[in-house]
Protein backbone atom coordinates (compact mmCIF):
# COMPACT_ATOMS: atom_id res chain seq x y z
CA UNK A 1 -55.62 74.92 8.83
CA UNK A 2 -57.49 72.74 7.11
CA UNK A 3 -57.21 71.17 3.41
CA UNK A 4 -59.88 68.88 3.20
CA UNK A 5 -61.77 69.25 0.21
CA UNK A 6 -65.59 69.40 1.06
CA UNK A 7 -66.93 66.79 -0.58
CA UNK A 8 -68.99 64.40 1.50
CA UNK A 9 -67.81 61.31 2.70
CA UNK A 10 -69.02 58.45 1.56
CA UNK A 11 -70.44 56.09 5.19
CA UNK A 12 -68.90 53.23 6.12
CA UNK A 13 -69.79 49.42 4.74
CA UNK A 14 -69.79 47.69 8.24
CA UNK A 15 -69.24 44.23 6.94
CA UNK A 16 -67.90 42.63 10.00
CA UNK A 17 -66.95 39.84 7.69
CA UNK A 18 -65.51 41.02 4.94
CA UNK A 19 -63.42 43.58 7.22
CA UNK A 20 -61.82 39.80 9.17
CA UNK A 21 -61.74 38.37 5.89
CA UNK A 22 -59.53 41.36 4.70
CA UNK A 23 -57.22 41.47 7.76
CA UNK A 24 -56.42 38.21 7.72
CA UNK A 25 -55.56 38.33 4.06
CA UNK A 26 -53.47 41.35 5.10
CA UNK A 27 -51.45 39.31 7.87
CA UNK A 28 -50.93 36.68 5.20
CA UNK A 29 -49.45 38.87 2.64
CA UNK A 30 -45.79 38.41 1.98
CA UNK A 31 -45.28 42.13 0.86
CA UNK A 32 -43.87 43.58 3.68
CA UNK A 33 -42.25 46.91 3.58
CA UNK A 34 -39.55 46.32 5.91
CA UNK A 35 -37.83 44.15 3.46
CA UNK A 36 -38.10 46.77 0.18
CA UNK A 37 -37.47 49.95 2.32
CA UNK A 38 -33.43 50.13 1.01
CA UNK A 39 -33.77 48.27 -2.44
CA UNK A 40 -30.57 50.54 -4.20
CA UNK A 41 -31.69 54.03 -4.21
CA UNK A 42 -35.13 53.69 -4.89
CA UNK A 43 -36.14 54.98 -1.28
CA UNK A 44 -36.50 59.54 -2.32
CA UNK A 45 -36.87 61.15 0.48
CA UNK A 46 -37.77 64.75 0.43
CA UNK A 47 -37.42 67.19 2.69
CA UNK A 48 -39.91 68.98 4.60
CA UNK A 49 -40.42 72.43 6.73
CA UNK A 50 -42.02 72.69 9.63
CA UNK A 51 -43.75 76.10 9.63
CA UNK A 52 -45.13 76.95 13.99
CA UNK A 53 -46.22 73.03 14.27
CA UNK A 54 -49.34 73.88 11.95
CA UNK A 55 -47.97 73.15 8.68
CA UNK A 56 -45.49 71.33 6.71
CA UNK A 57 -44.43 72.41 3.12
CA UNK A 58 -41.39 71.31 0.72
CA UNK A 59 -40.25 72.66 -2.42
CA UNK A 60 -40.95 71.65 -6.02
CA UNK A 61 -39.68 72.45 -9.09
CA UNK A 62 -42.00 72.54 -12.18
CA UNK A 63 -41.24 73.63 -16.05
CA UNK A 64 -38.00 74.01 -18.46
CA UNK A 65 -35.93 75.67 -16.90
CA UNK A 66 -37.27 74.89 -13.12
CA UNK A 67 -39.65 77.25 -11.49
CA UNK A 68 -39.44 76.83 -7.15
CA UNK A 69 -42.93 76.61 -5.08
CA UNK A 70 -43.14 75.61 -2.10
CA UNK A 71 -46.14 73.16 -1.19
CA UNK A 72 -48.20 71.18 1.02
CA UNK A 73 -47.49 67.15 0.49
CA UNK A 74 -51.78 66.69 1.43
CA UNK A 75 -53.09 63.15 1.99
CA UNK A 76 -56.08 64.96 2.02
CA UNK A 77 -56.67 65.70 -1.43
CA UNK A 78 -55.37 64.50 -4.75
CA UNK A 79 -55.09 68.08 -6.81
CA UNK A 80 -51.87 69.70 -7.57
CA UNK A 81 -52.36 73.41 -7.69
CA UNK A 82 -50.09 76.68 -8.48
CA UNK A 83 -51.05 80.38 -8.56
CA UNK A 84 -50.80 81.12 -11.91
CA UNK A 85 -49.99 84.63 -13.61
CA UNK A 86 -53.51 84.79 -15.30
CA UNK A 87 -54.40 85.21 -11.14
CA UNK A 88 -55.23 88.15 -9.88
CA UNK A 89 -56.64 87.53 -6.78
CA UNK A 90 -55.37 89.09 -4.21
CA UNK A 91 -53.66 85.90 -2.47
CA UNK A 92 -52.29 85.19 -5.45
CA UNK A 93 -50.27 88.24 -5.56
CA UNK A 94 -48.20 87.52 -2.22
CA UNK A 95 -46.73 84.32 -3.51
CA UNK A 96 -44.46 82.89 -6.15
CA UNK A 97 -46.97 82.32 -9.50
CA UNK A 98 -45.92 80.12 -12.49
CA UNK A 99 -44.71 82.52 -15.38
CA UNK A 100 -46.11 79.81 -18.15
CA UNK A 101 -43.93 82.02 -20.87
CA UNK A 102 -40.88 81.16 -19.54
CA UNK A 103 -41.54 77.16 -19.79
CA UNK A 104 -40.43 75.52 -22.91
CA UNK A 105 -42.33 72.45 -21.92
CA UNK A 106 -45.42 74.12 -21.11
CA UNK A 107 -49.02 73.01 -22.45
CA UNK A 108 -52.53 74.71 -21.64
CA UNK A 109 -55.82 72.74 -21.80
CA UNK A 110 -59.15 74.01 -22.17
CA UNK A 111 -60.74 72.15 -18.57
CA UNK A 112 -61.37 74.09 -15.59
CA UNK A 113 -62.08 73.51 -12.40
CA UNK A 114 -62.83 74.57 -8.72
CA UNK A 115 -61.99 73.32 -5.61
CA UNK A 116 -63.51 74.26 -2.11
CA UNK A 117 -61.18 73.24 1.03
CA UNK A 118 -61.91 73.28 4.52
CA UNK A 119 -59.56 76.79 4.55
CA UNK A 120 -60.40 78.62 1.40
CA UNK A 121 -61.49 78.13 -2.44
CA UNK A 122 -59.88 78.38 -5.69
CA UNK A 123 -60.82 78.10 -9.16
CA UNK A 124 -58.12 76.65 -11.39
CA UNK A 125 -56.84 75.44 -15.53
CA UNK A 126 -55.70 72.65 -16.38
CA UNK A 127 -52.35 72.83 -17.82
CA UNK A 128 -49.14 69.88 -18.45
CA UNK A 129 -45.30 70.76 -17.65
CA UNK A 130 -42.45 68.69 -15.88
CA UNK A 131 -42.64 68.25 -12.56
CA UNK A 132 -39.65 67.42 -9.91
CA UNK A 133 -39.93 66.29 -6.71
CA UNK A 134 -36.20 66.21 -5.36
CA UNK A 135 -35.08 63.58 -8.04
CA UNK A 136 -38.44 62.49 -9.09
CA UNK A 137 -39.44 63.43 -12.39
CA UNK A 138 -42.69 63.31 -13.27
CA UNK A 139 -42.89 64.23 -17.82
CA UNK A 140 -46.28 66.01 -19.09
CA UNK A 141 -47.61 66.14 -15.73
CA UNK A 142 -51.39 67.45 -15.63
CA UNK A 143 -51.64 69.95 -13.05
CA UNK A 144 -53.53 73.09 -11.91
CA UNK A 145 -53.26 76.93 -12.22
CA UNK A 146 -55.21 78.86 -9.93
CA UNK A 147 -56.73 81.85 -11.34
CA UNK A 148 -58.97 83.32 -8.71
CA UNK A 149 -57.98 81.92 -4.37
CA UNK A 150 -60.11 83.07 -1.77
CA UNK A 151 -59.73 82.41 1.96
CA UNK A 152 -56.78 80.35 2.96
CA UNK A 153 -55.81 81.39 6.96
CA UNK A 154 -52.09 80.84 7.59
CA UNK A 155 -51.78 80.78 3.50
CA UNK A 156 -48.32 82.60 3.97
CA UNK A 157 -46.08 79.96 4.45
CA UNK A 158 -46.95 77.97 0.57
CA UNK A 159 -47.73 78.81 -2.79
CA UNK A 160 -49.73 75.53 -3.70
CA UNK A 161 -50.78 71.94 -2.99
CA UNK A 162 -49.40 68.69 -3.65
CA UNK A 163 -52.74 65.87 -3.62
CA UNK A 164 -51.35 62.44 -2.52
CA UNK A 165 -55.06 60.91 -2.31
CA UNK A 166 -56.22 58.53 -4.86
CA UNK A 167 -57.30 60.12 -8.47
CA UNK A 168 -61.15 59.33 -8.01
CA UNK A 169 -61.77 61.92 -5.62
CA UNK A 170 -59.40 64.62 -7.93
CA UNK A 171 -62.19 67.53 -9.04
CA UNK A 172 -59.66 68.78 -11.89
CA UNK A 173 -59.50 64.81 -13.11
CA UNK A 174 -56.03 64.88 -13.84
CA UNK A 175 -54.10 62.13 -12.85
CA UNK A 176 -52.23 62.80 -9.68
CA UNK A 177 -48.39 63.23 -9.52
CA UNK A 178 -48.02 59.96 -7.22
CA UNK A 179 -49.93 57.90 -9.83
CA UNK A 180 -48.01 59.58 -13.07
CA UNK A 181 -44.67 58.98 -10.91
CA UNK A 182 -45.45 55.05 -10.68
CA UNK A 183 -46.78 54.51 -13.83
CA UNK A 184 -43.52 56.25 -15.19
CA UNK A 185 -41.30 53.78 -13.44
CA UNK A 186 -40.23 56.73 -11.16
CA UNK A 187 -40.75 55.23 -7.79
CA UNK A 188 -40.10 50.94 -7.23
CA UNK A 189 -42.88 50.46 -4.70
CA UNK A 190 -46.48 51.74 -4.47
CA UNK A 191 -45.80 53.71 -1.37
CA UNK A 192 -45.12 57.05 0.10
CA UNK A 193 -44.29 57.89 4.19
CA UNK A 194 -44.30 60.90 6.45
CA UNK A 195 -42.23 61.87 9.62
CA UNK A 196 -42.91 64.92 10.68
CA UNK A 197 -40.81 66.99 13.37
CA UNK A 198 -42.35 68.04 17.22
CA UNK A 199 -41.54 71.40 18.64
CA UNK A 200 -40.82 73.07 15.43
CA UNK A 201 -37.74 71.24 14.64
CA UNK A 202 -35.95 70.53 11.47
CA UNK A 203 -36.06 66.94 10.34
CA UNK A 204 -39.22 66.32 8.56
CA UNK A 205 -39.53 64.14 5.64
CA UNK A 206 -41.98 62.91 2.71
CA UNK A 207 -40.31 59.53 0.89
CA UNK A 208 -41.33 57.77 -1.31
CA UNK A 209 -40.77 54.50 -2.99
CA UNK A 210 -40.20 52.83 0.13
CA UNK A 211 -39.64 53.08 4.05
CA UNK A 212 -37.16 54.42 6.10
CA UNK A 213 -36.48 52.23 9.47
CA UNK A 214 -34.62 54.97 11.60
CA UNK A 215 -38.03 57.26 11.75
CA UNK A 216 -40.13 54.87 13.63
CA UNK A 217 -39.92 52.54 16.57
CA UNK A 218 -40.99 48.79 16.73
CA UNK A 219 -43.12 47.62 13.73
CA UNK A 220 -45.50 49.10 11.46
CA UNK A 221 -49.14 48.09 12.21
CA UNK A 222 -51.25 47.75 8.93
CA UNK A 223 -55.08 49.21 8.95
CA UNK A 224 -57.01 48.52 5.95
CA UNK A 225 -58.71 51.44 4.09
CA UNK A 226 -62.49 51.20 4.52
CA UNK A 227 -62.21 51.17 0.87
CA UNK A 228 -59.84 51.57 -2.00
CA UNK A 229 -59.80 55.19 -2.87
CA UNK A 230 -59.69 57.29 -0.13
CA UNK A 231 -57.31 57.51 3.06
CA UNK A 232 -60.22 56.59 5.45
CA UNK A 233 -59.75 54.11 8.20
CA UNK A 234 -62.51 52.67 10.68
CA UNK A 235 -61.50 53.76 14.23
CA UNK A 236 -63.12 51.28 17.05
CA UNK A 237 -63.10 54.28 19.84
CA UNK A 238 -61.78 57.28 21.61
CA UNK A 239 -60.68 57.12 25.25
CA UNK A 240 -59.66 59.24 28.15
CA UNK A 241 -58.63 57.77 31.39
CA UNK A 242 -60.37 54.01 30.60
CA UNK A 243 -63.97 55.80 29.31
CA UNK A 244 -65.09 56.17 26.02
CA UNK A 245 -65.29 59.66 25.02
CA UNK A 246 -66.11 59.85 21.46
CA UNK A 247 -66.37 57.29 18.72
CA UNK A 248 -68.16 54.91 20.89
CA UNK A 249 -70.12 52.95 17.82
CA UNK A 250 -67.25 53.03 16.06
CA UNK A 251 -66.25 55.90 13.39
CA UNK A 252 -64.09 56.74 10.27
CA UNK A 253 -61.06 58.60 10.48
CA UNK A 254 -59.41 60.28 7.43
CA UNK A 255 -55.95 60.52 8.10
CA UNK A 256 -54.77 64.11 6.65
CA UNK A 257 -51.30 65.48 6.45
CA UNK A 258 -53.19 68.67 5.01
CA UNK A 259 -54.56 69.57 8.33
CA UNK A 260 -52.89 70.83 11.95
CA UNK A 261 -55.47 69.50 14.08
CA UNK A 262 -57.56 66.47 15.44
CA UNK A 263 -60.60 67.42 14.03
CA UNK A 264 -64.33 65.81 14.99
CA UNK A 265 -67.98 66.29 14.83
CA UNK A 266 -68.31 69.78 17.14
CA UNK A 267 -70.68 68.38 20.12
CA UNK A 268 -68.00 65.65 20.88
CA UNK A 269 -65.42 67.99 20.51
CA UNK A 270 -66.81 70.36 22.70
CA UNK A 271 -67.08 67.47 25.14
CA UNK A 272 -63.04 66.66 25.37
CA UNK A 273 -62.58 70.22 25.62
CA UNK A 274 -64.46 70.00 29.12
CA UNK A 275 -63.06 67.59 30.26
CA UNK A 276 -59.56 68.57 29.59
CA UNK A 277 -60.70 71.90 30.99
CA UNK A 278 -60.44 73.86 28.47
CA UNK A 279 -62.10 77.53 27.93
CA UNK A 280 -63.59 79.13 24.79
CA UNK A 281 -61.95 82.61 23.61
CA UNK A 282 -62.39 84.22 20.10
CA UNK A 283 -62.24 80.78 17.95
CA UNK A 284 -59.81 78.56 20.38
CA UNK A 285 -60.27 76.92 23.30
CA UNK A 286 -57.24 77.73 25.71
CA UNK A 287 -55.98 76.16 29.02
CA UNK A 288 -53.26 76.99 31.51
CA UNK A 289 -50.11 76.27 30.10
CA UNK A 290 -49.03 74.93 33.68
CA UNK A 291 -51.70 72.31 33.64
CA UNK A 292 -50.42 71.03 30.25
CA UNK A 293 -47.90 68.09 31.53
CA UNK A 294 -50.60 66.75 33.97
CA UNK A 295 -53.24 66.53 30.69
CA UNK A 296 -54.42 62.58 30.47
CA UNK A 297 -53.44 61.31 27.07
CA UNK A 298 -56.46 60.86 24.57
CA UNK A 299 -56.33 57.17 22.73
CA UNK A 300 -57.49 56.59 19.56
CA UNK A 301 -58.09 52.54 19.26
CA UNK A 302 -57.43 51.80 15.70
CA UNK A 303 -57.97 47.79 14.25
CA UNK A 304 -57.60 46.89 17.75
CA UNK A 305 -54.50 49.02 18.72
CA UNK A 306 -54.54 51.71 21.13
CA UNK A 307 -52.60 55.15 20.21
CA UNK A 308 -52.13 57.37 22.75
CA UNK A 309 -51.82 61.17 21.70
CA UNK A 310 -50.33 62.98 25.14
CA UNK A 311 -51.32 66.02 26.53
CA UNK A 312 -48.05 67.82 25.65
CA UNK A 313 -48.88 67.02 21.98
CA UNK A 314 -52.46 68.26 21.52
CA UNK A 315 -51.61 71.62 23.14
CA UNK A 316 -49.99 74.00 21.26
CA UNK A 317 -48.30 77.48 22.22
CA UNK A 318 -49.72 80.65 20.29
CA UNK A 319 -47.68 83.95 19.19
CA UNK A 320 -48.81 85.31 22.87
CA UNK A 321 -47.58 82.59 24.94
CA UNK A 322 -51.22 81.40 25.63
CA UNK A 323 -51.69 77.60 25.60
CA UNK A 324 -54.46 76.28 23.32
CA UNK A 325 -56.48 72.96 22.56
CA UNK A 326 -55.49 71.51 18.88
CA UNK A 327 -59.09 69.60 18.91
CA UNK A 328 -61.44 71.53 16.44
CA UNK A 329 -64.46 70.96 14.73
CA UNK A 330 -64.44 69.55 11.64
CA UNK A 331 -66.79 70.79 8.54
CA UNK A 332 -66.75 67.50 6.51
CA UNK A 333 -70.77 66.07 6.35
CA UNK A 334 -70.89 62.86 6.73
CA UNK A 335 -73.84 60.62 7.64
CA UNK A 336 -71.38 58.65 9.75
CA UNK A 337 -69.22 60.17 12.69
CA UNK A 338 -65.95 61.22 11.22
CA UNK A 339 -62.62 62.50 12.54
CA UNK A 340 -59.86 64.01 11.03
CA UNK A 341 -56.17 62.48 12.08
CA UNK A 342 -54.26 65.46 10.89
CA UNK A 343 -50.28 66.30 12.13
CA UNK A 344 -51.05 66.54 16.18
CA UNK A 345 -51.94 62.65 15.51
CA UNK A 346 -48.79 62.46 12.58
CA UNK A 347 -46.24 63.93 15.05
CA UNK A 348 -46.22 61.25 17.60
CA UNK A 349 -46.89 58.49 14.64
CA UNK A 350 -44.94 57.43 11.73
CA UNK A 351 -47.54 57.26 8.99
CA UNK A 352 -46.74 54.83 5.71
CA UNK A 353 -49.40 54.98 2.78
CA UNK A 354 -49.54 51.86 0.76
CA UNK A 355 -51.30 52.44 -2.38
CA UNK A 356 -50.05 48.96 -3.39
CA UNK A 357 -52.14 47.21 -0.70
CA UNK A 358 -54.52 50.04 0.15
CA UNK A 359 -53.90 50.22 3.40
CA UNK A 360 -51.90 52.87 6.03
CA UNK A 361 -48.96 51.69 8.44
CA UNK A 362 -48.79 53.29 11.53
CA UNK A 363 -45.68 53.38 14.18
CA UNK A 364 -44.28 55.98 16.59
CA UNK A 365 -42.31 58.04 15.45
CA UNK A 366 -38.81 58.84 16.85
């Protein structure tokens, strides 16, 4: 699953200079999250369900009195989207839609707008209501109503998603719930996290306002954002036992909580799937669950850190027992190389995303 928007991404400015220059300026900075994480109660953290390892969704609450959906928390993209009762779609009819008459602080607006993902389309209104996240209340939040959804594989398991990007890249141009949230006072810091379960276990969280320690091992290593506005990292390489397998002139890497996979440009992709051994059938690439524990980890050198993604974690089981490759293709066009770091990479990494600094902190999970 994949809830990219397709929009292409903008290629990378390779200013060596500026790039040191920022990194150092980084190290420098006094800000550091360990000391804020447990200021009072301003750390929310929100509970998340692991749906088969391929998704991650948490409830939401939005009108007066509170309406439930449950949605995808998506670094990927920065709308916030419901099925609405105007829909009549046929998706829409499978899954909880927002009854607008039954909201005494609802508002409509005239805008429109559509939205194409890397798993299905919708076209959407504008409307305002309150919004809670756990405690967080977000007051005359814009948001979306879908009234036509098309496509959507695996769509099942949540009504709607929940953009965490930044708000230049929203195509409804309403101002996202993370960004109403701090400019309400909501949330202390500038900064949301993500621990997400293995093995379909309970446990997963989305906080915000701060960190939580107990989630990650050792310390948090800080990448800079290519640039402010988008959750897009340079990545120095991709290796396999010492070679360089992909990303060899360096690439970008858009790190997604809206996807399952490690997504990447298909010819490389097709690449690790031979050397991992892995065999085309219908639209995955299998290999012998057996073989899975002997599978060389793949490492993904970030600003000069390695991070190793085992063989046990890029494999996943299907409804048949058959073992299967999570590397896929990727459909974003990009004049640069581009990978996606979706939850295979976000299971065995505790991700932090600093709007604050513009930056993401990366640590192992636990």
């Amino acid at each position: 699953m994949s809830l990219i928007p397709l929009r292409r991404v903008k290629t990378m400015r390779n200013t060596v200079s500026g790039k040191n220059i920022l990194n150092n300026i980084l190290k420098e900075h006094v800000y550091r999250l360990s000391q804020i994480s447990f200021r009072g109660s301003n750390l929310t953290t929100h509970p998340l369900r692991n749906i088969k390892d391929l998704i991650y969704v948490g409830n939401i609450t939005i009108g007066t009195p509170p309406q439930e959906f449950q949605v995808v928390f998506d670094t990927g993209s920065s709308d916030f989207w419901v099925p609405s009762d105007f829909c009549t779609s046929r998706a829409c009819s499978t899954h909880v839609r927002f009854r607008h008459l039954q909201s005494s602080t609802f508002r409509l607006t005239n805008k429109t707008f559509r939205i194409t993902y890397g798993s299905g389309r919708m076209k959407g209104v504008v409307a305002h209501d309150t919004v809670r996240i756990g405690d967080l209340v977000s007051t005359d939040q814009p948001f979306g109503l879908s009234v036509e959804e098309y496509g959507f594989e695996g769509r099942a398991y949540y009504d709607g998603v929940l953009g965490l990007n930044y708000p230049n890249i929203s195509f409804s141009g309403a101002i996202p719930i993370f960004d109403n949230l701090k400019n309400q006072g909501a949330i202390s810091e500038p900064v949301f996290a993500f621990y997400l379960s293995k093995d379909e276990q309970e446990g997963s969280v989305v906080m915000f306002g701060g960190v939580d320690h107990r989630y990650y091992e050792g310390e948090l290593n800080w990448v800079p954002l290519i640039e402010a506005g988008d959750w897009i990292v340079h990545m120095d390489r991709i290796s396999m036992k010492r070679k360089i397998i992909a990303c060899s002139g360096s690439c970008e890497a858009i790190v997604d909580t809206g996807t399952s996979a490690i997504e990447g440009p298909r010819k490389l992709v097709n690449k690790i799937h031979k050397l991992i051994g892995a065999r085309p059938r219908h639209s995955k690439y299998y290999i012998s669950c057996s073989a899975v524990n002997t599978l060389p980890s793949i490492i993904f050198t970030i600003n000069g850190i390695n991070y190793p993604v085992p063989g046990r974690a890029y494999v996943l089981k299907d409804s048949r027992g058959r073992c299967y490759s999570m590397f896929q293709e990727n459909k974003v066009s990009s004049s640069t190389e581009t990978w996606i770091l979706g939850d295979v990479f976000l299971r065995v990494y505790f991700s932090v995303f600093d709007r604050g600094n513009d930056r993401i902190g990366l640590a192992r999970a636990v």
